[in-house]
N, C-alpha and C. Protein backbone atom coordinates (compact mmCIF):
# COMPACT_ATOMS: atom_id res chain seq x y z
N UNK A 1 182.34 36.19 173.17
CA UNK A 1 182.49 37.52 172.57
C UNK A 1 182.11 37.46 171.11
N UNK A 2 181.97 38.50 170.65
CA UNK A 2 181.50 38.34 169.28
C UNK A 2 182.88 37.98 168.10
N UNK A 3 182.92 38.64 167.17
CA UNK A 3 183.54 37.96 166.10
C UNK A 3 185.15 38.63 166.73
N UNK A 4 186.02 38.00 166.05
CA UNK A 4 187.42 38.54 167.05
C UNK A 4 188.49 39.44 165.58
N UNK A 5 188.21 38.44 164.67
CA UNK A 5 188.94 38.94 163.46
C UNK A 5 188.65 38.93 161.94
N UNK A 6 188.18 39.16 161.27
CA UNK A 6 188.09 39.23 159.70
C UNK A 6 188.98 39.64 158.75
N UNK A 7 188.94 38.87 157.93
CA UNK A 7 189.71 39.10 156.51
C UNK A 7 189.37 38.84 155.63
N UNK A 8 189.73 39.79 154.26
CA UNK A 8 189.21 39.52 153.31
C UNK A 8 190.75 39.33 152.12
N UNK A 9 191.30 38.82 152.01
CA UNK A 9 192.67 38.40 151.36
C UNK A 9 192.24 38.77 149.98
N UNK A 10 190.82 38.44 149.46
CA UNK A 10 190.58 38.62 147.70
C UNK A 10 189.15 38.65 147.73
N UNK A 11 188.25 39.06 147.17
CA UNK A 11 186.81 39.49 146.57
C UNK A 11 186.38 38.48 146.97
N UNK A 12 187.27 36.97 146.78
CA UNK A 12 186.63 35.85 146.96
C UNK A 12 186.46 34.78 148.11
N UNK A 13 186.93 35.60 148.71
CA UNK A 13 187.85 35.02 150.03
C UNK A 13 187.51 35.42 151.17
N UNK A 14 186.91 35.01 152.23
CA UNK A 14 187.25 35.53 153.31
C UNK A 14 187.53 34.61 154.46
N UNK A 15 188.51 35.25 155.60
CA UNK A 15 188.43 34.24 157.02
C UNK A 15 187.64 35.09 158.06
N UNK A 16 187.35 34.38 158.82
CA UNK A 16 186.82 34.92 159.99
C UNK A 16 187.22 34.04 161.23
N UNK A 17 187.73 35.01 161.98
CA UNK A 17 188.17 34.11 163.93
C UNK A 17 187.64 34.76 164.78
N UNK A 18 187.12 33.27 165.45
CA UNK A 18 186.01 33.83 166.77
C UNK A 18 187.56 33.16 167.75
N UNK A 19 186.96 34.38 168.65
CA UNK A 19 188.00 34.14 170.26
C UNK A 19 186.86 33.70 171.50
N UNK A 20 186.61 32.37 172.05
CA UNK A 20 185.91 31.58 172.77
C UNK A 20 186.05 32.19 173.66
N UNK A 21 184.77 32.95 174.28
CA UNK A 21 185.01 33.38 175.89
C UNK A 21 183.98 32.81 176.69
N UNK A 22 182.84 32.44 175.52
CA UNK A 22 181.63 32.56 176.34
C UNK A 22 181.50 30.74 177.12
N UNK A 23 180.32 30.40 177.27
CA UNK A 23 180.08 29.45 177.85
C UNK A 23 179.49 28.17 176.80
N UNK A 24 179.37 27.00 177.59
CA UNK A 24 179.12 26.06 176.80
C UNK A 24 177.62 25.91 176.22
N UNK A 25 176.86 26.59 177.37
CA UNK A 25 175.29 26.94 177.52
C UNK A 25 175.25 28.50 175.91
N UNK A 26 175.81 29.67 176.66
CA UNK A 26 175.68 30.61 175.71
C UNK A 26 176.09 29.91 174.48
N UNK A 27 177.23 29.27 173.80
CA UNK A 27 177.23 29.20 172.78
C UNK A 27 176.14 28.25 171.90
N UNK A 28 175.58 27.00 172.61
CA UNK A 28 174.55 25.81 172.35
C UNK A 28 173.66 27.19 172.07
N UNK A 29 173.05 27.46 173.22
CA UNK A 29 171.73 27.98 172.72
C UNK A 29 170.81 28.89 171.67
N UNK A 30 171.73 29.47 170.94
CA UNK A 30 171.15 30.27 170.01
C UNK A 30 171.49 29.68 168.98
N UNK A 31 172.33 28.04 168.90
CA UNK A 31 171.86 28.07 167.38
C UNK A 31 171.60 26.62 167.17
N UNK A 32 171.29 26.04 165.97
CA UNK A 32 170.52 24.68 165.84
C UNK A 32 171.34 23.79 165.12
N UNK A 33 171.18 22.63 165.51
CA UNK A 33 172.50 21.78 165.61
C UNK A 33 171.12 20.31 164.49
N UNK A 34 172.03 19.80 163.46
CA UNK A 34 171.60 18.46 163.03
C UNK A 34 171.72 17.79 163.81
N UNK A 35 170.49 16.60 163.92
CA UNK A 35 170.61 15.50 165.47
C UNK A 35 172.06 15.01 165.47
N UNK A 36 173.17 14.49 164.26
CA UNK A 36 173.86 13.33 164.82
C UNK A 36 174.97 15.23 165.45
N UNK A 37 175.04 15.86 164.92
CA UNK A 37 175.80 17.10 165.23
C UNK A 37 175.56 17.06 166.76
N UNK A 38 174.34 17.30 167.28
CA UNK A 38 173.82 17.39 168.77
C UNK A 38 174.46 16.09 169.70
N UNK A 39 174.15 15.11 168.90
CA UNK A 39 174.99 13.75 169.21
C UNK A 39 176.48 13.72 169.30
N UNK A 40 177.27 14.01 168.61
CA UNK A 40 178.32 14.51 168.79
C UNK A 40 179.15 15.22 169.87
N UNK A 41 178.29 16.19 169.87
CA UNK A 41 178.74 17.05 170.82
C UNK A 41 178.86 17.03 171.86
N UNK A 42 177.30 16.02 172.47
CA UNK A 42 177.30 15.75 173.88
C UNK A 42 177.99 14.51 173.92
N UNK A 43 178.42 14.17 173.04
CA UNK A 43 179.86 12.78 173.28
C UNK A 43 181.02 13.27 173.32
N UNK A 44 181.33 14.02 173.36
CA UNK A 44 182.38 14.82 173.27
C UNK A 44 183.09 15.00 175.26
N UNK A 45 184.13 14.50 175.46
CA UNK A 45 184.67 14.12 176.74
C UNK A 45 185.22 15.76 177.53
N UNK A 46 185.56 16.78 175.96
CA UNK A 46 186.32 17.62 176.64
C UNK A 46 185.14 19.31 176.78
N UNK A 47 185.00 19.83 177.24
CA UNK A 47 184.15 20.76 177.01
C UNK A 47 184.77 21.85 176.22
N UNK A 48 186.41 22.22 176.05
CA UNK A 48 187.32 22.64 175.29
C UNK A 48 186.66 22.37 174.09
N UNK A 49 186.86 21.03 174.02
CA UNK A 49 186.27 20.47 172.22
C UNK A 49 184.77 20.59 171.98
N UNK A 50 184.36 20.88 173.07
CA UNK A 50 182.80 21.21 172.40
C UNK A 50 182.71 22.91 171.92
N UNK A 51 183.08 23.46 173.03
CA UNK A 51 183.11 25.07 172.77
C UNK A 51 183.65 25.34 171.91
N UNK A 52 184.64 24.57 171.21
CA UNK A 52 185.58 25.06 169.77
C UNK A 52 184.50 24.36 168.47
N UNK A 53 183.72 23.36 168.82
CA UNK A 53 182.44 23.05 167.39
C UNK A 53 181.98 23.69 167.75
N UNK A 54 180.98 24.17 168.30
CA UNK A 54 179.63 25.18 168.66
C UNK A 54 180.30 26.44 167.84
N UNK A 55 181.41 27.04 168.97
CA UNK A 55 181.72 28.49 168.25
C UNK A 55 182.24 28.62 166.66
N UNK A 56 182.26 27.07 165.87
CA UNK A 56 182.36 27.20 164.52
C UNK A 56 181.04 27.67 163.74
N UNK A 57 180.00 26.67 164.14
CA UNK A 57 178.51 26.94 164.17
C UNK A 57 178.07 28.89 164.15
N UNK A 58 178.83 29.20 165.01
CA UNK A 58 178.78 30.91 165.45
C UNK A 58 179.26 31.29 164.06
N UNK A 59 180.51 30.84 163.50
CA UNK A 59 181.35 31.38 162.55
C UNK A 59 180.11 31.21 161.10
N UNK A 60 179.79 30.24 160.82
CA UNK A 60 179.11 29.86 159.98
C UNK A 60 177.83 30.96 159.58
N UNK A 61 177.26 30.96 160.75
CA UNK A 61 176.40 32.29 160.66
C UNK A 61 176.85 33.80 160.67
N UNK A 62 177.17 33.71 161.32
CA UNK A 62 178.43 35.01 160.45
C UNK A 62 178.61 35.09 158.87
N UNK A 63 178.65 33.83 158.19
CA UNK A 63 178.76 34.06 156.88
C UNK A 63 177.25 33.65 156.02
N UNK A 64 176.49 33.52 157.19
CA UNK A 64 175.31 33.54 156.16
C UNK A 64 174.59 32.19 156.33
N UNK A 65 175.18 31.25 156.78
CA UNK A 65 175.10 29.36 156.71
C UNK A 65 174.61 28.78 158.33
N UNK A 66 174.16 27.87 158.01
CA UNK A 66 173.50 27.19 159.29
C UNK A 66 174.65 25.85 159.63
N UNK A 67 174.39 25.34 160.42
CA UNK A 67 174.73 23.90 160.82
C UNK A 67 174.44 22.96 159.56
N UNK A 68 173.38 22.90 159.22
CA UNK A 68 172.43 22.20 158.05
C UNK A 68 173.37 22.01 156.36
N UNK A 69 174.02 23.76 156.55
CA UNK A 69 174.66 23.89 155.28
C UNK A 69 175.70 23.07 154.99
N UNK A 70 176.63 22.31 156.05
CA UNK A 70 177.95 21.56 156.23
C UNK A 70 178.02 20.45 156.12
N UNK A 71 178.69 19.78 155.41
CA UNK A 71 178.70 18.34 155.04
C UNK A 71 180.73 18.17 155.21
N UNK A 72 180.18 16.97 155.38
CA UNK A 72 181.69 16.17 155.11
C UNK A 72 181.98 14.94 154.29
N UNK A 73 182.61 15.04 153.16
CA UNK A 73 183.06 14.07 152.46
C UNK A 73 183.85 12.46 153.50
N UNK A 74 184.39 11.48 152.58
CA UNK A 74 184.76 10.24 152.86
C UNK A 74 185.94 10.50 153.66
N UNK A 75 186.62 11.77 153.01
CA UNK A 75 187.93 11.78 153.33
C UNK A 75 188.02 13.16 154.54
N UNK A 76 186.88 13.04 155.28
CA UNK A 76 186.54 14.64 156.04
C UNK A 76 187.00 16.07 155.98
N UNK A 77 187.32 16.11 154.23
CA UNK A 77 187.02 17.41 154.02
C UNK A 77 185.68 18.00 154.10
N UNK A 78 185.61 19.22 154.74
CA UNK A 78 184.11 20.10 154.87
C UNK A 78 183.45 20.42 153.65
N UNK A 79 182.62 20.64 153.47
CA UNK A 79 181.98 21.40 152.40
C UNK A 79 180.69 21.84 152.40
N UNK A 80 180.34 22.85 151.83
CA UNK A 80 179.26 23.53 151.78
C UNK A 80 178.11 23.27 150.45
N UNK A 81 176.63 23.40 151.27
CA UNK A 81 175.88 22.75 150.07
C UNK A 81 175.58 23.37 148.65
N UNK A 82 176.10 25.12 148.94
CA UNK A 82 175.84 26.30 147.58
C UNK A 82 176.92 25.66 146.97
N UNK A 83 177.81 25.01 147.34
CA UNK A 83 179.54 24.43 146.17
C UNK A 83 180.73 25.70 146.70
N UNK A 84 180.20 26.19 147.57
CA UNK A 84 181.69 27.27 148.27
C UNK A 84 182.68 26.55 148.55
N UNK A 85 183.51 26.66 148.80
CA UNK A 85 185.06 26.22 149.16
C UNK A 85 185.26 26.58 150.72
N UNK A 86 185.25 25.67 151.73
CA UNK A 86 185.92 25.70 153.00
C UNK A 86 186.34 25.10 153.69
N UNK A 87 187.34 25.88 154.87
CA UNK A 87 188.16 25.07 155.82
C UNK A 87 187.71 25.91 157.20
N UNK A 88 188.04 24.70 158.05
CA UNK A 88 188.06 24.92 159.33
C UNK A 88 189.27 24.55 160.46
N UNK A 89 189.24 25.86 161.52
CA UNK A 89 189.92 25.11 162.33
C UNK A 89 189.83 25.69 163.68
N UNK A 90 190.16 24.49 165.00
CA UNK A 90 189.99 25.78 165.96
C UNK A 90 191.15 25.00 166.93
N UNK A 91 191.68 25.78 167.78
CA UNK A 91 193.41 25.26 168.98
C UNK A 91 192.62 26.15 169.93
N UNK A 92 192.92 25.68 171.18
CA UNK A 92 192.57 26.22 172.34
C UNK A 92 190.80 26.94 172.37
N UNK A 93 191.90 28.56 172.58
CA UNK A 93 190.42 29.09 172.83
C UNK A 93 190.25 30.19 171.68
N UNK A 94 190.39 29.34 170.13
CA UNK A 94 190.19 30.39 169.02
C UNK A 94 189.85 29.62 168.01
N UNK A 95 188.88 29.78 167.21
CA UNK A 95 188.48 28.73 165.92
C UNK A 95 188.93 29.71 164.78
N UNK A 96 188.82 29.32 163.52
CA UNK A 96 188.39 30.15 161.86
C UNK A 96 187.85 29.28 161.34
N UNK A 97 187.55 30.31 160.42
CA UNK A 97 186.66 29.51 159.05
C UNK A 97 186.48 30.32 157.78
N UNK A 98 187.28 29.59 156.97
CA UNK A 98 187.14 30.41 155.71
C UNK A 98 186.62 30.03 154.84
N UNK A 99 185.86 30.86 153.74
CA UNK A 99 184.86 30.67 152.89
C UNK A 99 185.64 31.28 151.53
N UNK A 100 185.67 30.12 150.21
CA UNK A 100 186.10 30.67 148.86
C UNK A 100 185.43 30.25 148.24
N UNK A 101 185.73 30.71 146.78
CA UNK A 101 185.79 30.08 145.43
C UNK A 101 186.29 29.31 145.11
N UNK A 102 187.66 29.77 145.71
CA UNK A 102 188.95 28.61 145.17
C UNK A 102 188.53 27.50 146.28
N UNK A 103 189.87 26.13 145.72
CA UNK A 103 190.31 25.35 147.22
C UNK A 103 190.95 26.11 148.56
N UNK A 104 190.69 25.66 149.34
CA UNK A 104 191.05 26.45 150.50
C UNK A 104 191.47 25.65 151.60
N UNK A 105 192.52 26.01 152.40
CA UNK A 105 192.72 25.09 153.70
C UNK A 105 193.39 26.67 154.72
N UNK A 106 192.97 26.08 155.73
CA UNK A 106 193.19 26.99 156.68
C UNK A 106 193.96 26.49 158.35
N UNK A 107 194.34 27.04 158.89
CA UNK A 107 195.11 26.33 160.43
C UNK A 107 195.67 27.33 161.68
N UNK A 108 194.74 26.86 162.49
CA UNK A 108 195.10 27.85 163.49
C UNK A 108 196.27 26.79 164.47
N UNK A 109 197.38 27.45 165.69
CA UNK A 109 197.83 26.90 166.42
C UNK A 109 198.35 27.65 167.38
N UNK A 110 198.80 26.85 168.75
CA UNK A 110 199.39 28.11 169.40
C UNK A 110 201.11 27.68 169.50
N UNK A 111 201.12 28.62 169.74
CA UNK A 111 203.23 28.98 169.80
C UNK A 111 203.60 28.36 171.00
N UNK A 112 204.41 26.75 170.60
CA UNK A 112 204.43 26.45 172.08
C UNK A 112 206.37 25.27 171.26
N UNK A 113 207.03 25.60 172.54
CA UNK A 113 208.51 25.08 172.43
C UNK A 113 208.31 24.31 171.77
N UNK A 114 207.20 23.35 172.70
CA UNK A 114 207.47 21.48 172.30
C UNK A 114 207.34 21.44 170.72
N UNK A 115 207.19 22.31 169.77
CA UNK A 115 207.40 21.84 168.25
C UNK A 115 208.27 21.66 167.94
N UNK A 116 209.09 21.86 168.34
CA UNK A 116 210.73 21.76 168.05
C UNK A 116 210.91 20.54 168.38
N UNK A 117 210.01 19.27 169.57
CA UNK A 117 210.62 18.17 169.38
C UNK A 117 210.02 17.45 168.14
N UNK A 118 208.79 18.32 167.35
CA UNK A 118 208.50 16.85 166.27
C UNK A 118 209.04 17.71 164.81
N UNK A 119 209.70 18.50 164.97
CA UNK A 119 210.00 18.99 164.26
C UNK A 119 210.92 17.88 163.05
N UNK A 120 211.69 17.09 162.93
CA UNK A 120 212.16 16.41 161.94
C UNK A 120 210.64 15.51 161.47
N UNK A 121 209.87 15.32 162.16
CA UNK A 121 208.50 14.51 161.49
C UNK A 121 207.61 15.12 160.22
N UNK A 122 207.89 16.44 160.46
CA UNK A 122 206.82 16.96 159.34
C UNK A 122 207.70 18.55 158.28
N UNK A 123 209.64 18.48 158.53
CA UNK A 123 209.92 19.29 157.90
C UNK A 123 211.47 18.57 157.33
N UNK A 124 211.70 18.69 156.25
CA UNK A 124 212.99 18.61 155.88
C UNK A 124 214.24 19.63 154.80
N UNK A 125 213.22 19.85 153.93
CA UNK A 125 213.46 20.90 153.05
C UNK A 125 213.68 22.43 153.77
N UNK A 126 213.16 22.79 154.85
CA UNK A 126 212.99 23.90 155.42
C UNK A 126 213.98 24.01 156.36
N UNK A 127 214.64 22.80 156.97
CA UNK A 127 215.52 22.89 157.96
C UNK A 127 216.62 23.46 157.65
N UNK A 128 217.30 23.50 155.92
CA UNK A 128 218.21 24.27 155.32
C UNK A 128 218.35 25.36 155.76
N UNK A 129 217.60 26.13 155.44
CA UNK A 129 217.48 27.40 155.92
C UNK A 129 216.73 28.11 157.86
N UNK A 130 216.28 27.25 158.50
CA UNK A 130 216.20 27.69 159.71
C UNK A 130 217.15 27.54 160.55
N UNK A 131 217.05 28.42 161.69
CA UNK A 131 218.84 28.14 162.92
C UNK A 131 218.18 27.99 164.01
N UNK A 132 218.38 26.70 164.93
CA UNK A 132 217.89 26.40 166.05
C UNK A 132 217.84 27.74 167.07
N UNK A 133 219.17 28.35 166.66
CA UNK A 133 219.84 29.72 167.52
C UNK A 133 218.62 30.59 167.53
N UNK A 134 218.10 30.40 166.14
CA UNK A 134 216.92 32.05 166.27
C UNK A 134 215.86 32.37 166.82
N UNK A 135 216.14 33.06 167.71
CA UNK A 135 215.16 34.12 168.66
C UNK A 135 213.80 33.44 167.88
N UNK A 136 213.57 33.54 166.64
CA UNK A 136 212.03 33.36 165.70
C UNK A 136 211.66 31.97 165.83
N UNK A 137 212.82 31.41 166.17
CA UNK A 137 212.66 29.55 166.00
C UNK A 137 211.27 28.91 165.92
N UNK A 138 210.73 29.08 167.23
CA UNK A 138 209.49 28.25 167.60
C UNK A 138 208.53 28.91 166.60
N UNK A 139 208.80 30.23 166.73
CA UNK A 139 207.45 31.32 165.37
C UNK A 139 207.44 30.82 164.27
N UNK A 140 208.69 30.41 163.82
CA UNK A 140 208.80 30.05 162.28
C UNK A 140 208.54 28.59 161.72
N UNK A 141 208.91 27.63 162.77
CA UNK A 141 207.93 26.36 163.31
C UNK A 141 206.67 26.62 163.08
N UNK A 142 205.77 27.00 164.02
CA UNK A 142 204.93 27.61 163.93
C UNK A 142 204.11 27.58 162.69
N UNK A 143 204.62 28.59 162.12
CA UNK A 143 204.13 28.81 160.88
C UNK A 143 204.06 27.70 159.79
N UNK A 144 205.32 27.19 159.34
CA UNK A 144 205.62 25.86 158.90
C UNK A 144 204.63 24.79 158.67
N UNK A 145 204.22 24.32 160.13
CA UNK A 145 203.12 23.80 160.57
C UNK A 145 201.93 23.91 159.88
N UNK A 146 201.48 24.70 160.50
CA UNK A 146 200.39 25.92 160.43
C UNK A 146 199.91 25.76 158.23
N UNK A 147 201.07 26.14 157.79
CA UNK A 147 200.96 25.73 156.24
C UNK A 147 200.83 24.77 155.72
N UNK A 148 201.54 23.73 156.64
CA UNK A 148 201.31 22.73 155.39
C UNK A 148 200.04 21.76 156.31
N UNK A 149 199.57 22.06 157.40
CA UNK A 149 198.68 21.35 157.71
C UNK A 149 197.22 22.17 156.79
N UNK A 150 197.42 23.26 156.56
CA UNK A 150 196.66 24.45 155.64
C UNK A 150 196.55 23.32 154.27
N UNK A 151 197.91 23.22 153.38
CA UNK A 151 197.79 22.48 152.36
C UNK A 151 197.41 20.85 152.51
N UNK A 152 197.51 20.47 153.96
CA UNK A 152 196.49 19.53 153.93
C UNK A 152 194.91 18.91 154.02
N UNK A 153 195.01 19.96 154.59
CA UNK A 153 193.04 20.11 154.00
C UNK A 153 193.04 20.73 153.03
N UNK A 154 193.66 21.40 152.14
CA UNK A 154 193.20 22.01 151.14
C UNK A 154 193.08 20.62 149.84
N UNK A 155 194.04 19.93 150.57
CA UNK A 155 194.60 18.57 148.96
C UNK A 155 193.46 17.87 149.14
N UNK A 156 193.61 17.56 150.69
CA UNK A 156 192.29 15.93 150.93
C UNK A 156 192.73 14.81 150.40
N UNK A 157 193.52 14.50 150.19
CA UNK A 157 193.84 13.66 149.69
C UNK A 157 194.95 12.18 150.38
N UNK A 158 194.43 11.39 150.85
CA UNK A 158 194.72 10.37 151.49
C UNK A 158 196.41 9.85 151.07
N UNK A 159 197.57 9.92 152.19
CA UNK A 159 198.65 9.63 151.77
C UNK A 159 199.51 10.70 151.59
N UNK A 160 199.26 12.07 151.37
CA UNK A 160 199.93 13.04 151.49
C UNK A 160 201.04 13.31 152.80
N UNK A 161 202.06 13.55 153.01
CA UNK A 161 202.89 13.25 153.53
C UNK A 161 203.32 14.70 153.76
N UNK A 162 203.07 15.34 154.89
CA UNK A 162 204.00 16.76 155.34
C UNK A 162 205.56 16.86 155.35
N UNK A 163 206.46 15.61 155.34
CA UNK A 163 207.71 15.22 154.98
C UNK A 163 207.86 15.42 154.09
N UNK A 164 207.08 14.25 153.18
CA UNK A 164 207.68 13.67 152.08
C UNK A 164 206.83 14.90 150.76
N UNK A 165 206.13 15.43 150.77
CA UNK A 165 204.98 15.79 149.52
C UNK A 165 204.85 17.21 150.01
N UNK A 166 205.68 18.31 150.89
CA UNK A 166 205.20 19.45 151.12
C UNK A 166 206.58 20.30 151.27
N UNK A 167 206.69 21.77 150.71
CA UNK A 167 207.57 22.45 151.02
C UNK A 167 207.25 23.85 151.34
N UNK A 168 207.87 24.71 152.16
CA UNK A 168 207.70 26.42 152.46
C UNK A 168 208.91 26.68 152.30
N UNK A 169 208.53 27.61 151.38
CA UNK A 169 210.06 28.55 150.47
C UNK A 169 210.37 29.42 152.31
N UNK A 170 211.73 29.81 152.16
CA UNK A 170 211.91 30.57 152.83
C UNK A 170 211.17 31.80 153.17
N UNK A 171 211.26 32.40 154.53
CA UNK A 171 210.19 33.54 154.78
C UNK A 171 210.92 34.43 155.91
N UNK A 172 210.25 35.47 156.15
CA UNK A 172 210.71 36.46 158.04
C UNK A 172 209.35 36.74 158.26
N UNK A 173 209.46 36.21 159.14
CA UNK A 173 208.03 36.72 160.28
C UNK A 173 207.32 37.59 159.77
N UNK A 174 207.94 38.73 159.25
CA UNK A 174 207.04 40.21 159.21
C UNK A 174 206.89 40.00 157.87
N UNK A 175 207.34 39.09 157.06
CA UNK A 175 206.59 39.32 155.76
C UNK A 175 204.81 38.82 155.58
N UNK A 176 204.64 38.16 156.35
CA UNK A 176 203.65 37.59 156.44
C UNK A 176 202.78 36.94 155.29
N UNK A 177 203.80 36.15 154.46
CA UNK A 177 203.26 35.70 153.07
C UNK A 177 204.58 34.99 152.74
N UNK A 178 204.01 33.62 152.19
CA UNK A 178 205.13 32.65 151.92
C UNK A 178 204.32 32.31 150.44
N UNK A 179 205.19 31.42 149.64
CA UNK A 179 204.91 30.54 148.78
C UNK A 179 205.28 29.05 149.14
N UNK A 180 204.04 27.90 148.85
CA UNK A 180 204.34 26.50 149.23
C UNK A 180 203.86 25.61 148.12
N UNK A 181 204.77 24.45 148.48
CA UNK A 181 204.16 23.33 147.09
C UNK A 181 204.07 22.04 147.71
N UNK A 182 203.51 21.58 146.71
CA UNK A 182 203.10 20.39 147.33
C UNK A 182 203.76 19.47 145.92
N UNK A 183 204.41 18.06 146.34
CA UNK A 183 205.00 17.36 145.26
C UNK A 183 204.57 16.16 145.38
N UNK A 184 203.31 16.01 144.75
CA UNK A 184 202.64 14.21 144.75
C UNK A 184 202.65 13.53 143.63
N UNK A 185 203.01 12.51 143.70
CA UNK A 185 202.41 11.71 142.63
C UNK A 185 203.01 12.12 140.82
N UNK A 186 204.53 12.55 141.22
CA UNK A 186 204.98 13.45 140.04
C UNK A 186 204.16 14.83 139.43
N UNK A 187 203.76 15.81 139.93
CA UNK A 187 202.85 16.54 139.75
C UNK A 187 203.03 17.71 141.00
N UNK A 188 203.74 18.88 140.62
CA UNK A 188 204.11 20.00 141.83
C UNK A 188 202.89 21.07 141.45
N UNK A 189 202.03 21.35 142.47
CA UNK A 189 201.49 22.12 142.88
C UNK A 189 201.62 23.78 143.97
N UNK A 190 201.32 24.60 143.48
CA UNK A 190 202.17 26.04 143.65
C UNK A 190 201.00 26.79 144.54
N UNK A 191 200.89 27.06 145.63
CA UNK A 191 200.31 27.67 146.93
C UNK A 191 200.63 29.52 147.50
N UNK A 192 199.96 30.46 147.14
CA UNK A 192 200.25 31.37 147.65
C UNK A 192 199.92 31.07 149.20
N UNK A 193 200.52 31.79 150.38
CA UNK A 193 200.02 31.30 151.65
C UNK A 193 200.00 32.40 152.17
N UNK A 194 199.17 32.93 153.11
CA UNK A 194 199.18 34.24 154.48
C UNK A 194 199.17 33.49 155.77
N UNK A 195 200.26 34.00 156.56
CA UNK A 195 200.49 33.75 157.78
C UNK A 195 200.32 35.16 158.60
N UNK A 196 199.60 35.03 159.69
CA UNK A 196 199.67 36.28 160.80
C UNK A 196 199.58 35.98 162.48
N UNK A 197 200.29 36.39 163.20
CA UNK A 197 200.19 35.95 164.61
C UNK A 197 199.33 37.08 165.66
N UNK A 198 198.52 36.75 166.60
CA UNK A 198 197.60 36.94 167.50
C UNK A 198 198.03 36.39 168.90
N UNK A 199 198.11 36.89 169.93
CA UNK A 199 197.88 36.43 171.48
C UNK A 199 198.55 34.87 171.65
N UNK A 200 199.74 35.06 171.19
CA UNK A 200 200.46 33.83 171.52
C UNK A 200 199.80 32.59 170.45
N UNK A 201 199.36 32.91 169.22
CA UNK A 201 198.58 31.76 168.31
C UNK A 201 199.38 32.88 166.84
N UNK A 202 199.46 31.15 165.52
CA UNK A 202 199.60 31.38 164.77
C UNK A 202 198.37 30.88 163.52
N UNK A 203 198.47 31.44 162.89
CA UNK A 203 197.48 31.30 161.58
C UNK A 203 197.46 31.30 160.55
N UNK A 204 197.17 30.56 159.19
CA UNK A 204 197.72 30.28 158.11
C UNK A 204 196.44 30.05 157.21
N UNK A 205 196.50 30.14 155.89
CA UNK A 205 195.67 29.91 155.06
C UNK A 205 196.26 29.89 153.94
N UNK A 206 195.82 28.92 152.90
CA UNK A 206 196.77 28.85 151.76
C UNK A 206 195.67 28.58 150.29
N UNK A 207 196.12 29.03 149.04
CA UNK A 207 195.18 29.01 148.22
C UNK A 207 195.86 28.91 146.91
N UNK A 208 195.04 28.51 146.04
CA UNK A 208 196.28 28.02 144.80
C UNK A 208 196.58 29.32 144.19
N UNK A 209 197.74 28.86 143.60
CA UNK A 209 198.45 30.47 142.91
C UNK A 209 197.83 30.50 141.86
């Protein structure tokens, strides 16, 4: 299907989410892939994981950019060859990709119980304030997630710790906007974030304040 969602959060900013319907053939064929990219792909075991690169490829042109335009650093952050700012991501059957000025990290996921079992692995500060009891539980998980895996592509930075080096101020679902920091290396870093939910999937993007 064609493009599923757009946003424009600031002048400088935008996301875009494609919703995967089509095929592995429709999505390959209309657009052009760098050899080791082509290589890749057809190494690729799951056809899930191919249809979620290809339909990024889709996203890319949407904003103007080829396959060609995308590079990846040491530490596999993405980047673009004009010097734009982006992140990627895709869960199931939905990718994004957002394009800034600023640093940018972005994270799609879907809403599923089992977070609640790794839940002490990647939250501590936040557990203060959440109640196993609440109806929102898994949503607000969810989201959690969703952010600070956002502020981890946004940092890139090797050793960063979703435990130990990341926090989300308290939030409610319907606000759909948190503030997050990141605490490395003696040095706190301050994150406006947008969260919004879709068809059983959550989504996050975070950008410096």
């Amino acid at each position: 299907m064609p493009l599923y969602k757009s946003i424009t959060p600031n002048p400088q900013t935008t996301v875009k989410i494609w919703k995967i319907t089509e095929s592995y053939d429709d999505l390959l064929n209309p657009i052009t892939l760098k050899p080791e990219n082509m290589e890749r792909v057809l190494g690729m075991k799951s056809e899930l994981h191919q249809r979620g690169f290809l339909s990024v490829r889709h996203l890319l042109a949407e904003f103007g950019y080829q396959d060609s335009d995308l590079f990846y650093d040491e530490n596999g952050k993405p980047h673009l060859k004009d010097g734009k700012q982006i992140s990627i991501t895709h869960s199931f059957n939905f990718s994004a990709v957002v394009v800034s000025d600023s640093k940018v990290g972005i994270d799609i996921e879907k809403q599923r119980e089992k977070i609640g079992r790794i839940a002490h692995k990647f939250m501590d500060y936040e557990s203060q304030y959440l109640n196993v009891e609440d109806t929102e539980y898994v949503r607000k998980l969810t989201v959690i997630w969703c952010v600070k895996e956002s502020l981890y592509k946004l940092f890139a930075t090797p050793g960063l710790s979703f435990l130990q080096h990341t926090l989300v101020i308290p939030f409610a679902i319907e606000d759909e906007t948190t503030v997050a920091w990141i605490d490395y290396e003696k040095k706190k870093y301050r994150y406006n974030t947008t969260f919004f939910e879709f068809e059983g999937f959550t989504c996050a993007f975070a950008l410096p304040s």
